[in-house]
C-alpha atoms as a PDB file:
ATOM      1  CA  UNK A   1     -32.696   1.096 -19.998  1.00  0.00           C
ATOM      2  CA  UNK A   2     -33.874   2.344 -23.713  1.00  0.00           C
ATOM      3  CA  UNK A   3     -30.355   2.215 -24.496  1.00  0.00           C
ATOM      4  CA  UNK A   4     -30.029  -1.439 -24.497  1.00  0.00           C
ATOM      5  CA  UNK A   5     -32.281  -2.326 -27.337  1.00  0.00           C
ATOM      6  CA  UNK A   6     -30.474   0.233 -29.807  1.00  0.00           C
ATOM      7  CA  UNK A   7     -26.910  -1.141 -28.700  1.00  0.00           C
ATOM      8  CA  UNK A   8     -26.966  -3.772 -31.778  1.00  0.00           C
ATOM      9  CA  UNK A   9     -23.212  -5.637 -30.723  1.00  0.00           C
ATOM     10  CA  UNK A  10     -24.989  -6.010 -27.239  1.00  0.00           C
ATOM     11  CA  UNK A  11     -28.345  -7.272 -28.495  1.00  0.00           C
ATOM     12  CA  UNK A  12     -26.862  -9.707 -30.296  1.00  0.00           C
ATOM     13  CA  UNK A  13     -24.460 -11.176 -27.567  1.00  0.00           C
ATOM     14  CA  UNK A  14     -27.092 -11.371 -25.157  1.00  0.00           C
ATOM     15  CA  UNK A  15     -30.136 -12.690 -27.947  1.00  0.00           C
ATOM     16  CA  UNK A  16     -29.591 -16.612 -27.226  1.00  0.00           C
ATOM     17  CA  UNK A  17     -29.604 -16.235 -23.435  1.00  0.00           C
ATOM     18  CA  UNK A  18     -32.897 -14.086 -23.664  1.00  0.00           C
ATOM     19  CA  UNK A  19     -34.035 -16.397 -26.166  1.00  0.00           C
ATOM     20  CA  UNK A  20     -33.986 -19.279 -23.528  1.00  0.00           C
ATOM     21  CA  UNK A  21     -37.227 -20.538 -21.694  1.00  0.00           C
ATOM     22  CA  UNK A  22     -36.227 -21.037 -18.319  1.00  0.00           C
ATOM     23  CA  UNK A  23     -34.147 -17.693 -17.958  1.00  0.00           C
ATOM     24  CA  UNK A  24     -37.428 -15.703 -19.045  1.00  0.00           C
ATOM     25  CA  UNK A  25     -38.370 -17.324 -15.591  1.00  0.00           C
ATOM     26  CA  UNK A  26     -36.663 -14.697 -13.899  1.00  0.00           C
ATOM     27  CA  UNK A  27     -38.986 -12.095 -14.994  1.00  0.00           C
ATOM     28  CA  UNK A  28     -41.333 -13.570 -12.073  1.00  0.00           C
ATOM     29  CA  UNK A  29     -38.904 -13.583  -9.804  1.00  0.00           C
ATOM     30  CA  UNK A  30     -38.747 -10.795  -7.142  1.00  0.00           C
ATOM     31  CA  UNK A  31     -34.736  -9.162  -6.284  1.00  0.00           C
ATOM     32  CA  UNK A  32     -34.154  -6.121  -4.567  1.00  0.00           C
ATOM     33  CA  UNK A  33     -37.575  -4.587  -5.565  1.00  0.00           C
ATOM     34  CA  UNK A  34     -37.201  -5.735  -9.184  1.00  0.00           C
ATOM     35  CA  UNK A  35     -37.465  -8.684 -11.173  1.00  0.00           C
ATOM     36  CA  UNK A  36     -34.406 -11.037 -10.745  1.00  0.00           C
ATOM     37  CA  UNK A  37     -34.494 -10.752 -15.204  1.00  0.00           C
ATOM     38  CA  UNK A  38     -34.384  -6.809 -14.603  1.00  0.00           C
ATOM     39  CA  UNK A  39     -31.951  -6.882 -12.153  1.00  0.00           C
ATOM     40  CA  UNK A  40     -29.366  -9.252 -14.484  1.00  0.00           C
ATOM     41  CA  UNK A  41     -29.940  -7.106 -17.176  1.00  0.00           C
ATOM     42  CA  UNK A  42     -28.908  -4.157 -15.561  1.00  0.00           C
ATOM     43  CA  UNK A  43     -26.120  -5.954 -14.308  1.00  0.00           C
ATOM     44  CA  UNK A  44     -25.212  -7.328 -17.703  1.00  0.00           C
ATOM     45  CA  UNK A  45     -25.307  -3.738 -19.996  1.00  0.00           C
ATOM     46  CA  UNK A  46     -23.404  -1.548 -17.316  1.00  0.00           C
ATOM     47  CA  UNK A  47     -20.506  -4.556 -17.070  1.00  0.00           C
ATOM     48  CA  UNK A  48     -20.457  -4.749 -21.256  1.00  0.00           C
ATOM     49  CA  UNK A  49     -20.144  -0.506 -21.089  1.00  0.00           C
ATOM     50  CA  UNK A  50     -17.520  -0.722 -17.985  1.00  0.00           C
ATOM     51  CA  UNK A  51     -15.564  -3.522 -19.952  1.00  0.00           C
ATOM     52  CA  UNK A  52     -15.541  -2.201 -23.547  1.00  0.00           C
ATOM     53  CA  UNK A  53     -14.314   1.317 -22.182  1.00  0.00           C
ATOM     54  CA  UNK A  54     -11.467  -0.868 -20.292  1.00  0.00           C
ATOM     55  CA  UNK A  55     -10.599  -2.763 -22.800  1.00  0.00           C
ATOM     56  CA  UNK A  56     -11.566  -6.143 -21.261  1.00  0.00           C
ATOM     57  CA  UNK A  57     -13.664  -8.927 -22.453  1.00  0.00           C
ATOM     58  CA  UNK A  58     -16.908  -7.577 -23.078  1.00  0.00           C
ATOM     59  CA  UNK A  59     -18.507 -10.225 -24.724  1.00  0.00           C
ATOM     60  CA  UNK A  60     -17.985 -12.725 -22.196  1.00  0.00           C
ATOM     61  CA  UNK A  61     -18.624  -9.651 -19.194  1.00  0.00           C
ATOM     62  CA  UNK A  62     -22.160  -9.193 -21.341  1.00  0.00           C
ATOM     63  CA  UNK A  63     -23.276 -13.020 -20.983  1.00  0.00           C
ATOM     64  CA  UNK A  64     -21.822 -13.987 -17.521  1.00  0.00           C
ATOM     65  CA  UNK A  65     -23.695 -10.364 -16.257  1.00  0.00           C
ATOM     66  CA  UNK A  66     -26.744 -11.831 -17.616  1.00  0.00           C
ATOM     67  CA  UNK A  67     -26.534 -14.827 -16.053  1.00  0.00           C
ATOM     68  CA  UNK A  68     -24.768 -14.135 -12.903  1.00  0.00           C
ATOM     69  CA  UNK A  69     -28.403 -14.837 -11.239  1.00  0.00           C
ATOM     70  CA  UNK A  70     -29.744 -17.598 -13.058  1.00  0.00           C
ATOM     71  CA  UNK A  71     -31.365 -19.973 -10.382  1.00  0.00           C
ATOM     72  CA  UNK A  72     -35.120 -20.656 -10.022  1.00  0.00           C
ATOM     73  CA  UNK A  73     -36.539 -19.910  -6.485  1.00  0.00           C
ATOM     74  CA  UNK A  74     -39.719 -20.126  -5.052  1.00  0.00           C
ATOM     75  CA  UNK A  75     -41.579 -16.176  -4.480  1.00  0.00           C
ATOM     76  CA  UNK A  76     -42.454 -18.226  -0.797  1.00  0.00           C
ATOM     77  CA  UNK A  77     -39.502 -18.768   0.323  1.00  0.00           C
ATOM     78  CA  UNK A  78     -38.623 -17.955   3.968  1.00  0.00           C
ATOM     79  CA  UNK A  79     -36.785 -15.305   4.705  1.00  0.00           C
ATOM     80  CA  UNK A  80     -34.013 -17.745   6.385  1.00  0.00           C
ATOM     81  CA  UNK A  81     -33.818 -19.667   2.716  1.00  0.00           C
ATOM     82  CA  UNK A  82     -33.759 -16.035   1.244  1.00  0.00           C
ATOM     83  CA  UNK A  83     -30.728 -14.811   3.894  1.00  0.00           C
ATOM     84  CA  UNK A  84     -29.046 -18.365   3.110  1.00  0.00           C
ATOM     85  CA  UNK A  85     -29.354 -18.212  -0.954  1.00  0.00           C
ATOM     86  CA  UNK A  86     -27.356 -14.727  -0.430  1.00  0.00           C
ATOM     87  CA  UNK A  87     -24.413 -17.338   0.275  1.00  0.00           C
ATOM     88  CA  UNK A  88     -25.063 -20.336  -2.267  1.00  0.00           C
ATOM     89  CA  UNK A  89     -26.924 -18.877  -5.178  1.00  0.00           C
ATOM     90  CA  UNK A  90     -23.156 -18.554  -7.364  1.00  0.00           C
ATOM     91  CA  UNK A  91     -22.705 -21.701  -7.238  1.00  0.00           C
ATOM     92  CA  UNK A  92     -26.475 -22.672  -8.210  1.00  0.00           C
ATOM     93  CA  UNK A  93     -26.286 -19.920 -10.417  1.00  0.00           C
ATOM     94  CA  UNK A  94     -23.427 -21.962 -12.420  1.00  0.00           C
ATOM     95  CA  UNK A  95     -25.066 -25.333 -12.270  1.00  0.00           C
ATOM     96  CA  UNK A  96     -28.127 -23.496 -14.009  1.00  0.00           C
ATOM     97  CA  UNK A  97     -26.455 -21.802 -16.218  1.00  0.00           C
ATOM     98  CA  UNK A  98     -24.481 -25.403 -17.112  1.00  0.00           C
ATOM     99  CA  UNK A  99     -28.067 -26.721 -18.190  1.00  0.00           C
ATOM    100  CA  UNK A 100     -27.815 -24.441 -21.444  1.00  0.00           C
ATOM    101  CA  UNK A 101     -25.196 -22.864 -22.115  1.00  0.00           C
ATOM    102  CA  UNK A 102     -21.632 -23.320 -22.579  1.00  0.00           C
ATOM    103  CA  UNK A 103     -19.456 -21.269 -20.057  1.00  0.00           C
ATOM    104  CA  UNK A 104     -15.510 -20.722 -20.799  1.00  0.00           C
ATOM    105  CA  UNK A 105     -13.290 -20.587 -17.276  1.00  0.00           C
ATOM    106  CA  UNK A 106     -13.700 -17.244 -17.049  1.00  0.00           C
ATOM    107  CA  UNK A 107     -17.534 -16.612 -17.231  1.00  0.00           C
ATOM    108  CA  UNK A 108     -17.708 -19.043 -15.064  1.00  0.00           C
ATOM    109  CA  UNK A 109     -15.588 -17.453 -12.246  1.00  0.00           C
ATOM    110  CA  UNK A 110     -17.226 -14.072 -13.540  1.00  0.00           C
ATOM    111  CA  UNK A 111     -20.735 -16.029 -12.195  1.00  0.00           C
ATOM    112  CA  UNK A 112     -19.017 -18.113  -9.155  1.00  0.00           C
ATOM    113  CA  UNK A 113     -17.045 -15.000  -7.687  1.00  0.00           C
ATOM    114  CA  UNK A 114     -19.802 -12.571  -8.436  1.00  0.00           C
ATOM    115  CA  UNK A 115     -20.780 -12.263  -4.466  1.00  0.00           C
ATOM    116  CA  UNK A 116     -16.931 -11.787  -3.412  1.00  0.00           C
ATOM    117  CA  UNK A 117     -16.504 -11.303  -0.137  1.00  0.00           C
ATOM    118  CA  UNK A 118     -19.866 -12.884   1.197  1.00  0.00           C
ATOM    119  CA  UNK A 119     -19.097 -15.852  -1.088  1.00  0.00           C
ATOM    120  CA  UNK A 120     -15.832 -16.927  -1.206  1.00  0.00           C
ATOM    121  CA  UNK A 121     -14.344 -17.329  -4.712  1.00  0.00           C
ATOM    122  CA  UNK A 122     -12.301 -15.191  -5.363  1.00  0.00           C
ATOM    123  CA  UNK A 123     -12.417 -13.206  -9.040  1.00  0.00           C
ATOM    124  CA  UNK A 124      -9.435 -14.539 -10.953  1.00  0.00           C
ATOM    125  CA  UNK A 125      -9.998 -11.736 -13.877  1.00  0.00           C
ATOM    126  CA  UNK A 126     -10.725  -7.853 -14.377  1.00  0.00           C
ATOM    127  CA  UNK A 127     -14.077  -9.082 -15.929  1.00  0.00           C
ATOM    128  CA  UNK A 128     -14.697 -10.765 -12.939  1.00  0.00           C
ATOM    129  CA  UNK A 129     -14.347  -7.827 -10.530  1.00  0.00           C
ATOM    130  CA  UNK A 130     -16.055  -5.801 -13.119  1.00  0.00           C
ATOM    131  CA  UNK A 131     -19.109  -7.373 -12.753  1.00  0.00           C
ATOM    132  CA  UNK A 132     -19.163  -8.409  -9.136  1.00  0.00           C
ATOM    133  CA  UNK A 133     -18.601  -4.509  -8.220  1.00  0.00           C
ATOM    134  CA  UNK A 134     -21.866  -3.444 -10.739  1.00  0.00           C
ATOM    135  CA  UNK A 135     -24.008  -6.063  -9.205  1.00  0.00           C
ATOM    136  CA  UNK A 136     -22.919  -4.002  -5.827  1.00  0.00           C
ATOM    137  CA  UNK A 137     -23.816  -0.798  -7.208  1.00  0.00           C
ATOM    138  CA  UNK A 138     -27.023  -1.887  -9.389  1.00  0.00           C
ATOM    139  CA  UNK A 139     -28.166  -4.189  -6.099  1.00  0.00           C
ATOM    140  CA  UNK A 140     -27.605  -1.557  -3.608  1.00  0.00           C
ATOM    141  CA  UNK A 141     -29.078   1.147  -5.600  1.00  0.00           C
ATOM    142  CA  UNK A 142     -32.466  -1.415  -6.040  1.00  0.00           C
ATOM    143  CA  UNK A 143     -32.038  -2.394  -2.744  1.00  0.00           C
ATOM    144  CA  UNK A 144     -32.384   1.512  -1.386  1.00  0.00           C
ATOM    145  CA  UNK A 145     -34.875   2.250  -4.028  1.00  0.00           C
ATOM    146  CA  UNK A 146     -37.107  -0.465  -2.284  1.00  0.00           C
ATOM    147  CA  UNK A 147     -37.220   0.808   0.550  1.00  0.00           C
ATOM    148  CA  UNK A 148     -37.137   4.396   0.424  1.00  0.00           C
ATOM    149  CA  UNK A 149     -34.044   5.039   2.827  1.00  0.00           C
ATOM    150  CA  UNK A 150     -32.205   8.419   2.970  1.00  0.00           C
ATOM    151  CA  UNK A 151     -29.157   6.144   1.514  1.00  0.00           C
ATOM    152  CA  UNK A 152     -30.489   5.690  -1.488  1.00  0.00           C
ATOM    153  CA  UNK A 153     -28.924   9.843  -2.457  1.00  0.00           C
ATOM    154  CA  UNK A 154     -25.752   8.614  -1.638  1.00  0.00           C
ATOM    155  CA  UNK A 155     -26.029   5.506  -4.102  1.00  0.00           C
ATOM    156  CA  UNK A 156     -27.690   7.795  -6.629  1.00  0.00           C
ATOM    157  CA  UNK A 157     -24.677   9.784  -7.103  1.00  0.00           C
ATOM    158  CA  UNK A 158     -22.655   6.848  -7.128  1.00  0.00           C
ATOM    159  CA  UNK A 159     -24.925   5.661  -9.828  1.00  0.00           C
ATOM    160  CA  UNK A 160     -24.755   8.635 -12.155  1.00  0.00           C
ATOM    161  CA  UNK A 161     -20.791   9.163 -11.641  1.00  0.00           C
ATOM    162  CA  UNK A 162     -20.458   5.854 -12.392  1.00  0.00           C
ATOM    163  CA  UNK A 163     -22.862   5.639 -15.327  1.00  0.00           C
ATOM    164  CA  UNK A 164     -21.156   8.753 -16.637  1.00  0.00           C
ATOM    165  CA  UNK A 165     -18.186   7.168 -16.442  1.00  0.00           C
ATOM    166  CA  UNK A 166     -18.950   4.122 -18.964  1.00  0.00           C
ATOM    167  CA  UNK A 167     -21.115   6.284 -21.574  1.00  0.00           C
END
């Protein structure tokens, strides 16, 4: 993801979240065969492209991206807490967030509804289903990459269409 550091208007959205202590926490945490920082990032930039090429809110797609995530976890968790966080961490995800940072209605519903339908909140905006469908395609595509399966071609394709797409 070269591309991120040279995108200025990006950089700049994002600095004060990346500037914060206990979100650089994430960068030890383990998602999909990535960090959980990596992952959000990901997450973040391909929602800010999607959303600027729609016309939507790309500021506040950029920050709530980055922070759709933010929750500290333990790497020895079971894998019962891990299965069960699949189905809270949104809502822990806002409390977090809450700690340091200001959220406006619609981040936060960007962050609470980002694991619609396993969670359910429902996205109230485009932003929100923006960046709930990206963290589908970004964790799926990790998700396959980890562990090698033949599905992983199929989500490849779907990743360069859709990257295409947002250039």
């Amino acid at each position: 993801m070269k591309q991120v550091n040279n995108d200025k208007l990006y950089m700049e959205i994002i600095t004060p979240i990346l500037e914060n202590e206990d979100f650089n926490k994430l960068k030890n945490i383990e998602h999909h065969g990535v960090t959980r920082f990596d992952h959000s990032m990901k997450v973040s930039y391909y929602s800010y492209k999607l959303s600027k090429a729609l016309k939507l809110d790309y500021t506040e797609v950029a920050r709530a991206g980055l922070l759709h995530d933010f929750f500290l976890s333990s790497e020895d968790r079971s894998a019962k807490d891990r299965f069960i966080s699949t189905f809270t961490h949104p809502k822990k995800a806002v409390n977090q967030t809450k700690k340091y940072f200001e959220l406006s209605e619609k981040e936060e519903n960007i962050i609470h509804s980002h694991m619609f339908p396993l969670y359910c909140s429902l996205p109230k905006y485009a932003e929100s289903w923006v960046v709930s469908l990206v963290d589908k395609v970004v964790g799926s595509y990790e998700f396959s990459k980890k562990f090698g399966y033949k599905i992983g071609y199929i989500f490849n394709i779907y990743a360069i269409v859709f990257l295409n797409f947002i250039k």
